[in-house]
C-alpha atoms as a PDB file:
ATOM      1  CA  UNK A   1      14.923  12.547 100.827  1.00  0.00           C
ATOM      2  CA  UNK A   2      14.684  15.876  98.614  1.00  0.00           C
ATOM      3  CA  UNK A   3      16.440  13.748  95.640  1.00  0.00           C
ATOM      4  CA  UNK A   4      13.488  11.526  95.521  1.00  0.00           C
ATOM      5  CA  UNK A   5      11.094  14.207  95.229  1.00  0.00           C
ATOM      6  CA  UNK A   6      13.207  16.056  92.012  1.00  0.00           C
ATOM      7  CA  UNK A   7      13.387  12.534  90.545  1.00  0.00           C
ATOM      8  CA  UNK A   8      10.458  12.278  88.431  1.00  0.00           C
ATOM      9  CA  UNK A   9      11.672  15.140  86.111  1.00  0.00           C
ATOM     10  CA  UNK A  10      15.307  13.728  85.681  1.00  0.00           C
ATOM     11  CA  UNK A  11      16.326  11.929  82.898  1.00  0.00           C
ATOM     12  CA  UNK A  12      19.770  10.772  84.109  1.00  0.00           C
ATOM     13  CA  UNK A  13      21.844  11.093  86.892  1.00  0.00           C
ATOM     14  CA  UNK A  14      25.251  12.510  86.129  1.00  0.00           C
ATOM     15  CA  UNK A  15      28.451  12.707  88.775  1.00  0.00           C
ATOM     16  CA  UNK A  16      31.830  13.573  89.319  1.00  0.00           C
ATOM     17  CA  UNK A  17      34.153  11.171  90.841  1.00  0.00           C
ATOM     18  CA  UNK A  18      36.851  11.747  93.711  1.00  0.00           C
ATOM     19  CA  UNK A  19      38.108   8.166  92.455  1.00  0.00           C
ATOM     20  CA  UNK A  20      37.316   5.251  90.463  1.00  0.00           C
ATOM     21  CA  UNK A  21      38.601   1.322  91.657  1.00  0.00           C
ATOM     22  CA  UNK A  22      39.531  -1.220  89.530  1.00  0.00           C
ATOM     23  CA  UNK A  23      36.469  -2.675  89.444  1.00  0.00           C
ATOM     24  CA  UNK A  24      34.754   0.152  88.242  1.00  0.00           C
ATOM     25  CA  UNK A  25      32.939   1.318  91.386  1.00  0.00           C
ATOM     26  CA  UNK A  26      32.722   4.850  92.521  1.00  0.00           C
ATOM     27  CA  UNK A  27      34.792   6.613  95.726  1.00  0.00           C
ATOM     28  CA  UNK A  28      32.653   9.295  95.433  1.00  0.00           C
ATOM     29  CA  UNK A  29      31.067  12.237  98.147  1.00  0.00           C
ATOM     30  CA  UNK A  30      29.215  10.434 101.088  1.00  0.00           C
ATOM     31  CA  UNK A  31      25.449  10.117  99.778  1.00  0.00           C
ATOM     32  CA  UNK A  32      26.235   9.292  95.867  1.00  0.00           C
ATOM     33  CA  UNK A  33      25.836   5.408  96.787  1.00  0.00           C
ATOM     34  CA  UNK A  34      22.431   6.355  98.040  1.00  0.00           C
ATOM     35  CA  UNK A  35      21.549   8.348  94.926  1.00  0.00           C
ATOM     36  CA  UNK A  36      23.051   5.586  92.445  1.00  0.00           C
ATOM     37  CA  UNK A  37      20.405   3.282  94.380  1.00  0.00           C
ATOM     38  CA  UNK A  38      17.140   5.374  93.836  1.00  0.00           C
ATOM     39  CA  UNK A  39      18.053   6.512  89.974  1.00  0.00           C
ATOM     40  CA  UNK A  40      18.100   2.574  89.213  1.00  0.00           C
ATOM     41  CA  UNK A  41      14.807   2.135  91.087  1.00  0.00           C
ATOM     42  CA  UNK A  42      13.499   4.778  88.968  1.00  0.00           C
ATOM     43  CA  UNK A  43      15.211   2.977  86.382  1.00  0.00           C
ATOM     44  CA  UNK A  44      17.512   6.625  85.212  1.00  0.00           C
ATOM     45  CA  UNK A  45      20.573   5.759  83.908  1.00  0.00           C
ATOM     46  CA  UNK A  46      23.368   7.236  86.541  1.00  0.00           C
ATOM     47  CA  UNK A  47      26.944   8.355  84.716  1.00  0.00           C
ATOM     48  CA  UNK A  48      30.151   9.398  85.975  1.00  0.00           C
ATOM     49  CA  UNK A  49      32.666  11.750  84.895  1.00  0.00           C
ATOM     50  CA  UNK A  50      35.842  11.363  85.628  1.00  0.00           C
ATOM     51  CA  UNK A  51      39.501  11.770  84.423  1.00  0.00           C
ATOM     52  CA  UNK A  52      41.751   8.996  83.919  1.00  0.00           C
ATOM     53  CA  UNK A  53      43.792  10.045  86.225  1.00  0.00           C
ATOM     54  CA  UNK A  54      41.645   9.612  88.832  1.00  0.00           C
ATOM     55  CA  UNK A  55      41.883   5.428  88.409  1.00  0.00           C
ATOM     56  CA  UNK A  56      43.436   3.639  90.713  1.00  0.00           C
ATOM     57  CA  UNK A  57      43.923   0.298  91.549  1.00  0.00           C
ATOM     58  CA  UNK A  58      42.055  -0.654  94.899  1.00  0.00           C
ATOM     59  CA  UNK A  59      39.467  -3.165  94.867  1.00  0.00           C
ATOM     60  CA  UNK A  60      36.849  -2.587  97.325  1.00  0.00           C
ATOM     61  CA  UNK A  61      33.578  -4.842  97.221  1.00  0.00           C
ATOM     62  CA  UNK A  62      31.667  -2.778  99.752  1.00  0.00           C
ATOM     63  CA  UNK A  63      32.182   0.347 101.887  1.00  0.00           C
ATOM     64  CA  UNK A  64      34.332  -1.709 104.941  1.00  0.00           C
ATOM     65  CA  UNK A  65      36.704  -1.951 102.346  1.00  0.00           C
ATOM     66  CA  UNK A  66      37.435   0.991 102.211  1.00  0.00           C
ATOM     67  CA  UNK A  67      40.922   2.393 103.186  1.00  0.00           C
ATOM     68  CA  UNK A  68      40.745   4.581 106.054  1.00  0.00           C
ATOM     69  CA  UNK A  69      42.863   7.097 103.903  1.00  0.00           C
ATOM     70  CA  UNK A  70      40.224   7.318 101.088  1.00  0.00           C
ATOM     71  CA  UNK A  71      37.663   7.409 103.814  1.00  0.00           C
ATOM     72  CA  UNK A  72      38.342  10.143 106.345  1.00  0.00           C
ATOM     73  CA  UNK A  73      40.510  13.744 105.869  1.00  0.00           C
ATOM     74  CA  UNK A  74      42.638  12.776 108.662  1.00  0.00           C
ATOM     75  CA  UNK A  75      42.462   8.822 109.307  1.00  0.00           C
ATOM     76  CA  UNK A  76      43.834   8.884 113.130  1.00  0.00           C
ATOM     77  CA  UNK A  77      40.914  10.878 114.234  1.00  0.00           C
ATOM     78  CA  UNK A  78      37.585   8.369 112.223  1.00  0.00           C
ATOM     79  CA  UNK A  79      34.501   9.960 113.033  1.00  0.00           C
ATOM     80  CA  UNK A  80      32.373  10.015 109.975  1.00  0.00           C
ATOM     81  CA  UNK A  81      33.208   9.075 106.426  1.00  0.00           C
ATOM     82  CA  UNK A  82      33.408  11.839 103.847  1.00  0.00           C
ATOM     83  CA  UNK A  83      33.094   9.700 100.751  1.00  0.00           C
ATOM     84  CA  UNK A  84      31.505   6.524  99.890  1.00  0.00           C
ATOM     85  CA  UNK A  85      31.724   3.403  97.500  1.00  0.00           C
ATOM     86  CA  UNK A  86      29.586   3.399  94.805  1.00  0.00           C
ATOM     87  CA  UNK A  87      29.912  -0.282  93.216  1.00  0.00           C
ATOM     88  CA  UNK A  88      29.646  -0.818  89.539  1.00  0.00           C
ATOM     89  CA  UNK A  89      26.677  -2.595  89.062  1.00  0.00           C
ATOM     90  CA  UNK A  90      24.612   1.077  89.851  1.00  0.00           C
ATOM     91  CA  UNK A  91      26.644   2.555  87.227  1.00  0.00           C
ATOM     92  CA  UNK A  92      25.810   2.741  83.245  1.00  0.00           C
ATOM     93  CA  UNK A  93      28.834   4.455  81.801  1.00  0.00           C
ATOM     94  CA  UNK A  94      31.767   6.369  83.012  1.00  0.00           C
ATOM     95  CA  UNK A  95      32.286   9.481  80.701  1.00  0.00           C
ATOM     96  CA  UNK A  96      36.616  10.046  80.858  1.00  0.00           C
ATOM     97  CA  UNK A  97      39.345  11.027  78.720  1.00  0.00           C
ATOM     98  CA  UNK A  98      39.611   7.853  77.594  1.00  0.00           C
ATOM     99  CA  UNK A  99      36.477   7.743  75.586  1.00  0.00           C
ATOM    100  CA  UNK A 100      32.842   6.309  77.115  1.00  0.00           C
ATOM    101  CA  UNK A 101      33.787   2.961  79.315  1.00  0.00           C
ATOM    102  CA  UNK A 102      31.818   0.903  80.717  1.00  0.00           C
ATOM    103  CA  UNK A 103      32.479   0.279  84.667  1.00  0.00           C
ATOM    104  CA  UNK A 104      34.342  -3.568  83.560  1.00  0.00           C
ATOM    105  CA  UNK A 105      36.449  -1.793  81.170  1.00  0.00           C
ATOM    106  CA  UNK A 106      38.433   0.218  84.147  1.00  0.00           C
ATOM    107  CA  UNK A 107      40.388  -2.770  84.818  1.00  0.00           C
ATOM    108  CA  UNK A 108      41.654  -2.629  81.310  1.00  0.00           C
ATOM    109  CA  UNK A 109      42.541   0.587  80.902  1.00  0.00           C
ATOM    110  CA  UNK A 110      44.241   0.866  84.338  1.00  0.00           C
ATOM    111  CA  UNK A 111      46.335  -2.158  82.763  1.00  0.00           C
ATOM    112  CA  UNK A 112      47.593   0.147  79.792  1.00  0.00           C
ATOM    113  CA  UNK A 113      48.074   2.662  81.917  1.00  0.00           C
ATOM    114  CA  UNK A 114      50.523   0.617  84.357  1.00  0.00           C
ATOM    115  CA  UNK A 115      52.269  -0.866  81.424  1.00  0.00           C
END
């Protein structure tokens, strides 16, 4: 709720990244999903930076997809998420080592990587 209010000043919305899928969406902190929604109400672009590194080739469509491992510190105990999915249609650009990709361009690089 306090995002909302800071909004109107913001130009973009810029994040880190504890992962990026092969479809370019966003394991991220639990409540980025949320922000990536209201910044493209407001119509701000929303960026991520991450290394490449950090791709890896999962392809959830929503947050059930999610492997319990990417979802929870220790997966035998649950209890509450501490990331979320992001997916890539919230998401302008990705800023990595790579160069500036766009969230469909993942899958490619993750390809050269791999090969």
């Amino acid at each position: 709720a306090v995002v909302s209010t800071q909004s109107t000043g913001v130009s973009f919305v810029l994040v880190g990244a504890v992962g990026v899928v092969e479809n370019g969406g966003l394991i991220n902190k639990l409540g980025t999903y949320p922000v990536a929604v209201m910044a493209r109400s407001l119509n701000k672009p929303f960026y991520v930076a991450v290394e490449s590194f950090k791709f890896y080739r999962n392809y959830p469509l929503s947050q059930l997809d999610l492997p319990n491992d990417d979802k929870y510190q220790d997966p035998q105990q649950k209890g509450h998420p501490e990331v979320d999915f992001t997916p890539p249609k919230y998401i302008n650009k990705l800023f990595s080592d790579l160069g500036v990709l766009t969230p469909s361009a993942v899958s490619d690089e993750l390809i050269k990587l791999y090969i």
